[in-house]
Protein backbone atom coordinates (compact mmCIF):
# COMPACT_ATOMS: atom_id res chain seq x y z
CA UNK A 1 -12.93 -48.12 58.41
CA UNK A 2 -11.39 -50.30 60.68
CA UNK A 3 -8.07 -49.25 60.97
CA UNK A 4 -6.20 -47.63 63.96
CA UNK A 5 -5.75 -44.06 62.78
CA UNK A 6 -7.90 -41.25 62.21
CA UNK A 7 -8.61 -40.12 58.53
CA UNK A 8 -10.95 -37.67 56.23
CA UNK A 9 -11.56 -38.60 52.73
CA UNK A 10 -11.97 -35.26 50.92
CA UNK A 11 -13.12 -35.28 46.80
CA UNK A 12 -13.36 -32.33 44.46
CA UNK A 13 -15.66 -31.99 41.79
CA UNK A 14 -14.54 -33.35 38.25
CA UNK A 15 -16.46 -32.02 35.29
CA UNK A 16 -18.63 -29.72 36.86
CA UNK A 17 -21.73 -31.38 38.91
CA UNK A 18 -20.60 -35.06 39.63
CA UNK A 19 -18.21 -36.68 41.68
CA UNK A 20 -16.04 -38.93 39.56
CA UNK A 21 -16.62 -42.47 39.58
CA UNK A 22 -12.54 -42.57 39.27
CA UNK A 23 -11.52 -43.00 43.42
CA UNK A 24 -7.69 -42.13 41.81
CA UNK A 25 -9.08 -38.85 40.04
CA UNK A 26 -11.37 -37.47 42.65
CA UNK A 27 -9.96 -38.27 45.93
CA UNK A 28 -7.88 -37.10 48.92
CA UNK A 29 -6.97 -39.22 51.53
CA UNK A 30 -6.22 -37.77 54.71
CA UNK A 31 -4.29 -39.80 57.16
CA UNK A 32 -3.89 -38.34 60.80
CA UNK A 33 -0.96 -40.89 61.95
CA UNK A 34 2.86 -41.02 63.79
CA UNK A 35 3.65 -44.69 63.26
CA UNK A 36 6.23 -45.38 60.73
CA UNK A 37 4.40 -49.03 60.38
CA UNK A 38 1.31 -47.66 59.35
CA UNK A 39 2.34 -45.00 56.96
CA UNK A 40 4.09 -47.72 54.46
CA UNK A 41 0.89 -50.31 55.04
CA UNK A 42 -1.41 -46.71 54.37
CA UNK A 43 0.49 -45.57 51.04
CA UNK A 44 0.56 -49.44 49.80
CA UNK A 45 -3.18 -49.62 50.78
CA UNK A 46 -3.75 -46.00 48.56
CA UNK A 47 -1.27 -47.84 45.43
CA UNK A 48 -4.10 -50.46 45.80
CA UNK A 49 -6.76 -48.47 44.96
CA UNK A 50 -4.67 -46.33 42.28
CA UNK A 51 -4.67 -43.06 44.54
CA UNK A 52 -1.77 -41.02 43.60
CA UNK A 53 1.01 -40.57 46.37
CA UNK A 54 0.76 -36.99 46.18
CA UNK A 55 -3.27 -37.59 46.90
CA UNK A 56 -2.63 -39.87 49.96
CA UNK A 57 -1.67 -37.45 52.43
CA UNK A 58 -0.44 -38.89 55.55
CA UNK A 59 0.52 -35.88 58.33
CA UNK A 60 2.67 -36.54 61.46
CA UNK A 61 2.27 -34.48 64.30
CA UNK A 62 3.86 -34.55 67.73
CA UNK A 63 0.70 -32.76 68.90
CA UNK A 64 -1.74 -36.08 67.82
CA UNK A 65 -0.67 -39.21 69.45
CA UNK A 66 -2.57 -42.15 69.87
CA UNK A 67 -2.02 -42.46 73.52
CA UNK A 68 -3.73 -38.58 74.51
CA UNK A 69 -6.66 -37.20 73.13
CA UNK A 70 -6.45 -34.91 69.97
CA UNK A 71 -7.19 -31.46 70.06
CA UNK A 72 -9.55 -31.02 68.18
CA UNK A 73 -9.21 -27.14 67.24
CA UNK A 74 -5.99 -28.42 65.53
CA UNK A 75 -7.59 -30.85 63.26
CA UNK A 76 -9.87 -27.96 62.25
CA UNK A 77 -6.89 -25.76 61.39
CA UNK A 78 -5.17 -28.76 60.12
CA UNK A 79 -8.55 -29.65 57.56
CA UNK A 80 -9.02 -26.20 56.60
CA UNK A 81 -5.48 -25.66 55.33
CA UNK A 82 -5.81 -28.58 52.87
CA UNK A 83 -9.31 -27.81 51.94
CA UNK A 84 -8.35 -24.11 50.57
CA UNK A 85 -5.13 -25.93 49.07
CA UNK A 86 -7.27 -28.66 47.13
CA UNK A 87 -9.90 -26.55 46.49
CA UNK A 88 -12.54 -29.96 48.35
CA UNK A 89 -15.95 -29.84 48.23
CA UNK A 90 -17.06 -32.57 49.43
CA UNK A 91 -15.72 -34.51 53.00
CA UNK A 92 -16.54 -37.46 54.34
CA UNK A 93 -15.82 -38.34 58.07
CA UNK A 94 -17.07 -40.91 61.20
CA UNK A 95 -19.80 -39.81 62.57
CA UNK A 96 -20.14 -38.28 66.61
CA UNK A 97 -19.29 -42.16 67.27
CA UNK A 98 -16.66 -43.08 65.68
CA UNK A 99 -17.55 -46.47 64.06
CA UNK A 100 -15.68 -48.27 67.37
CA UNK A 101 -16.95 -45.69 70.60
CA UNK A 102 -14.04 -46.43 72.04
CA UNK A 103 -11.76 -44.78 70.03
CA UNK A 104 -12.15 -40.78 71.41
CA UNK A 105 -9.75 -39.72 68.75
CA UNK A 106 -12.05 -40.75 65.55
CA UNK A 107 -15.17 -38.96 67.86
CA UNK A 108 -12.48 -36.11 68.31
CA UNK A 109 -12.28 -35.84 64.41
CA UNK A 110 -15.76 -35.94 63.79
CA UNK A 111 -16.42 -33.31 65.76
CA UNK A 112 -13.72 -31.15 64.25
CA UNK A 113 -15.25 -31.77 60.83
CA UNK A 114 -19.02 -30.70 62.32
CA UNK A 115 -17.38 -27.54 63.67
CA UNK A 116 -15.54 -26.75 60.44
CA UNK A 117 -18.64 -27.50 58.75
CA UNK A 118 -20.43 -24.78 60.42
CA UNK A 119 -18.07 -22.46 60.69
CA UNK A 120 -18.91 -20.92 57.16
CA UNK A 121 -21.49 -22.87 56.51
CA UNK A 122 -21.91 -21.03 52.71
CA UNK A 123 -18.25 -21.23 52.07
CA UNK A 124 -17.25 -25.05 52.89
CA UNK A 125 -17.50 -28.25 51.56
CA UNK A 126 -20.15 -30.66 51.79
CA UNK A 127 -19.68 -32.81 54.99
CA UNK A 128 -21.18 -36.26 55.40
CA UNK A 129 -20.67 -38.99 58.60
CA UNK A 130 -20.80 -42.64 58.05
CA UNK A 131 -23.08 -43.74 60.24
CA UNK A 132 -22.01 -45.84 63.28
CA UNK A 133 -24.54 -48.94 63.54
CA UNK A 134 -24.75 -51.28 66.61
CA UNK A 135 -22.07 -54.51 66.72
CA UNK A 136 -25.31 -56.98 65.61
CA UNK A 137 -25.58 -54.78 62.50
CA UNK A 138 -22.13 -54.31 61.58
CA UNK A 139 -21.74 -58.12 60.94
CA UNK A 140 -24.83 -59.04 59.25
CA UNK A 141 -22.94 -58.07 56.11
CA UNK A 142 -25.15 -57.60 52.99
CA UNK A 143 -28.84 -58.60 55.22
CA UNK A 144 -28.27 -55.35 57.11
CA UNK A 145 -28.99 -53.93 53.79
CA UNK A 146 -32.68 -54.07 53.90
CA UNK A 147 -33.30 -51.70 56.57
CA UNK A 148 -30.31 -49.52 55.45
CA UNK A 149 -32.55 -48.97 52.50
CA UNK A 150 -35.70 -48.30 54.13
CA UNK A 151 -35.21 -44.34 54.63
CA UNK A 152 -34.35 -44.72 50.45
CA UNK A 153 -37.20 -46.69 49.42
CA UNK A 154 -39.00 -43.70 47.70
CA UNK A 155 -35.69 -42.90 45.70
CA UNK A 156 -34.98 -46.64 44.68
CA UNK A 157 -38.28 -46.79 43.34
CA UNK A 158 -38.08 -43.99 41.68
CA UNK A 159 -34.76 -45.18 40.02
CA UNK A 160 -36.24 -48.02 38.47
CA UNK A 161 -39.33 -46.69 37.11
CA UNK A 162 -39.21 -43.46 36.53
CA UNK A 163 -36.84 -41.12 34.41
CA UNK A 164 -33.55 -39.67 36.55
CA UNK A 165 -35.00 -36.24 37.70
CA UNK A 166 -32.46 -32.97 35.59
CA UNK A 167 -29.76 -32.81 37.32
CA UNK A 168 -29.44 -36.29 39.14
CA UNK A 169 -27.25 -38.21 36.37
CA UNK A 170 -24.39 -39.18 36.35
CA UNK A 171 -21.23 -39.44 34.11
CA UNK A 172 -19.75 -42.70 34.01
CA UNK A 173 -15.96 -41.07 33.72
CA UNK A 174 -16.80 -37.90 35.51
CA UNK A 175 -15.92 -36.00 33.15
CA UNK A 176 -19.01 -34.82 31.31
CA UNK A 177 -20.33 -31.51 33.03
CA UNK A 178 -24.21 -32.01 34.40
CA UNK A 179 -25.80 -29.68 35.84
CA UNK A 180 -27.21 -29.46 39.53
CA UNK A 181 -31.30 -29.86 40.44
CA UNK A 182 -32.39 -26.27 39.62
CA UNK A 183 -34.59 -26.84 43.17
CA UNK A 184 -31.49 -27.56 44.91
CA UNK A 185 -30.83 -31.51 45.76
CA UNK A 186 -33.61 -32.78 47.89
CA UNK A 187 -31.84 -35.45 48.91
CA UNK A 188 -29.10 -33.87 50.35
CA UNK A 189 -29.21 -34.90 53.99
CA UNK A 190 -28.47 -38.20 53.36
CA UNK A 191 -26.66 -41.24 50.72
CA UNK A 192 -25.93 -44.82 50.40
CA UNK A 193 -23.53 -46.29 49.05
CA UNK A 194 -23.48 -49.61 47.40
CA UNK A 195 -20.34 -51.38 46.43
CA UNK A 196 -19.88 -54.14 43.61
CA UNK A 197 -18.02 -57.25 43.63
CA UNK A 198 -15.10 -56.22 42.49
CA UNK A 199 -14.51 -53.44 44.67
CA UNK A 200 -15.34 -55.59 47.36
CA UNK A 201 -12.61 -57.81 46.42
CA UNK A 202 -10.41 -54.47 46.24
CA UNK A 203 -11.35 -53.41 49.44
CA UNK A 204 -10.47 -56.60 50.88
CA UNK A 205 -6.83 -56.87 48.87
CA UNK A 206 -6.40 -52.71 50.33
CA UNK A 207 -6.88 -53.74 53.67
CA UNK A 208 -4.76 -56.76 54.10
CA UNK A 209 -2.31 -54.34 53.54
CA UNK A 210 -2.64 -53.29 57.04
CA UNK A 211 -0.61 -56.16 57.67
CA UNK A 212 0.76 -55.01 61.16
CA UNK A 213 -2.61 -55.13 62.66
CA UNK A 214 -3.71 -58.60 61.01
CA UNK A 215 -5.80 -60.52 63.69
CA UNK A 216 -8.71 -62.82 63.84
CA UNK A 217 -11.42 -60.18 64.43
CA UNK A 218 -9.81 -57.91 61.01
CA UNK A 219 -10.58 -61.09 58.74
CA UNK A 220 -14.06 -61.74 60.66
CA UNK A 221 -14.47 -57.78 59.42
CA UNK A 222 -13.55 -58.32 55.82
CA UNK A 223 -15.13 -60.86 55.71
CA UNK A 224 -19.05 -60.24 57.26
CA UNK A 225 -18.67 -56.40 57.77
CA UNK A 226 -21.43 -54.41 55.99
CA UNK A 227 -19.23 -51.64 55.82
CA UNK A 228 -17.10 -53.48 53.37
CA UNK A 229 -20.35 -53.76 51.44
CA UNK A 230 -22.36 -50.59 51.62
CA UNK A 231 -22.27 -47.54 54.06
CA UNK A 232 -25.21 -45.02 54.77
CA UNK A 233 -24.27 -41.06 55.09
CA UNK A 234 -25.59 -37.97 56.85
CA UNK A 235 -25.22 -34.69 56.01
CA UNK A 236 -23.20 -33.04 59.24
């Protein structure tokens, strides 16, 4: 989440009630961007993770410049286009600050996102923010992961004693249809995500990618980031 532009990752539903565990299957990348640089280093980082080029959108316009700040009624109309065209359900965004606060144009999309959102709240998809944490916690890589967990305690405990709950499993290839809680998901608000070693290492590969903005700080990120380990969601 590091890099210079803006983006939206936006999934649909595969099989009914699960997200697919396939990133190439499932997902939309949406790239807000005008440099020619980082639209190859963007589509070589999507090849790297097996996202189609049709699925890796990357949209140029004059109207979103990195030097100005967005407008953020045009994102909305921007999003909402592509989420009737993809049929998404499920979006996930920065949160109201940004992951760096001093990028106005990732707090610009945020905030475009919450006010899609809740626009028709019974009609759209899903939205969750990846929550911003302070610099100290951003680098303590995997030891920031204890209190990440803390507001998921109950749940992890109940993961490894206790039978899944109907309607909380999950299809390994997404394509077996489960379906929802009948009492609606209770743990909606909120979701962590945990990634393995390998994906780490593909996460790593994706990024260097990005060549154009290599620098000492971007492998100090890769490197000791938590957010190249696990990331914590809200419900907007």
């Amino acid at each position: 989440m590091m890099a210079a532009y803006s983006l939206v990752r936006v999934y649909y539903r595969v099989g009914g009630g699960n997200m697919s565990t396939d990133m190439s299957s499932s997902c939309h990348l949406v790239i807000l961007e005008n440099s020619e640089t980082n639209r190859l280093e963007t589509k070589a980082s999507c090849d790297q993770y097996s996202i189609p080029d049709k699925k890796c959108l990357i949209l140029e316009n004059k109207d979103l410049q990195a030097h100005r700040p967005w407008d953020e009624q045009l994102i909305q109309r921007i999003l909402e286009r592509h989420v009737t065209k993809w049929n998404v359900d499920l979006i996930i965004t920065f949160d109201a600050y940004g992951i760096s606060s001093h990028d106005e144009n990732h707090v610009a999309l945020s905030n475009s996102v919450q006010r899609f959102s809740n626009l028709h709240d019974h009609h759209n998809p899903v939205a969750y923010a990846l929550q911003t944490k302070s610099m100290f916690r951003a680098y303590l890589s995997l030891l920031d992961l204890v209190p990440t967990s803390v507001p998921f305690t109950f749940r992890i405990l109940q993961a490894m004693f206790l039978s899944v709950p109907e309607g909380y499993q999950t299809s390994l290839d997404g394509k077996i249809a489960i379906p929802p809680p009948k009492d609606g998901d209770v743990y909606g608000d909120k979701a962590l995500i945990v990634t393995s070693w390998s994906r780490h290492v593909k996460a790593q590969e994706a990024l260097r990618k990005h060549a154009s903005e290599s620098s000492w700080n971007r492998v100090l990120y890769s490197s000791l980031s938590r957010y190249m380990w696990f990331n914590d969601l809200r419900r907007m």
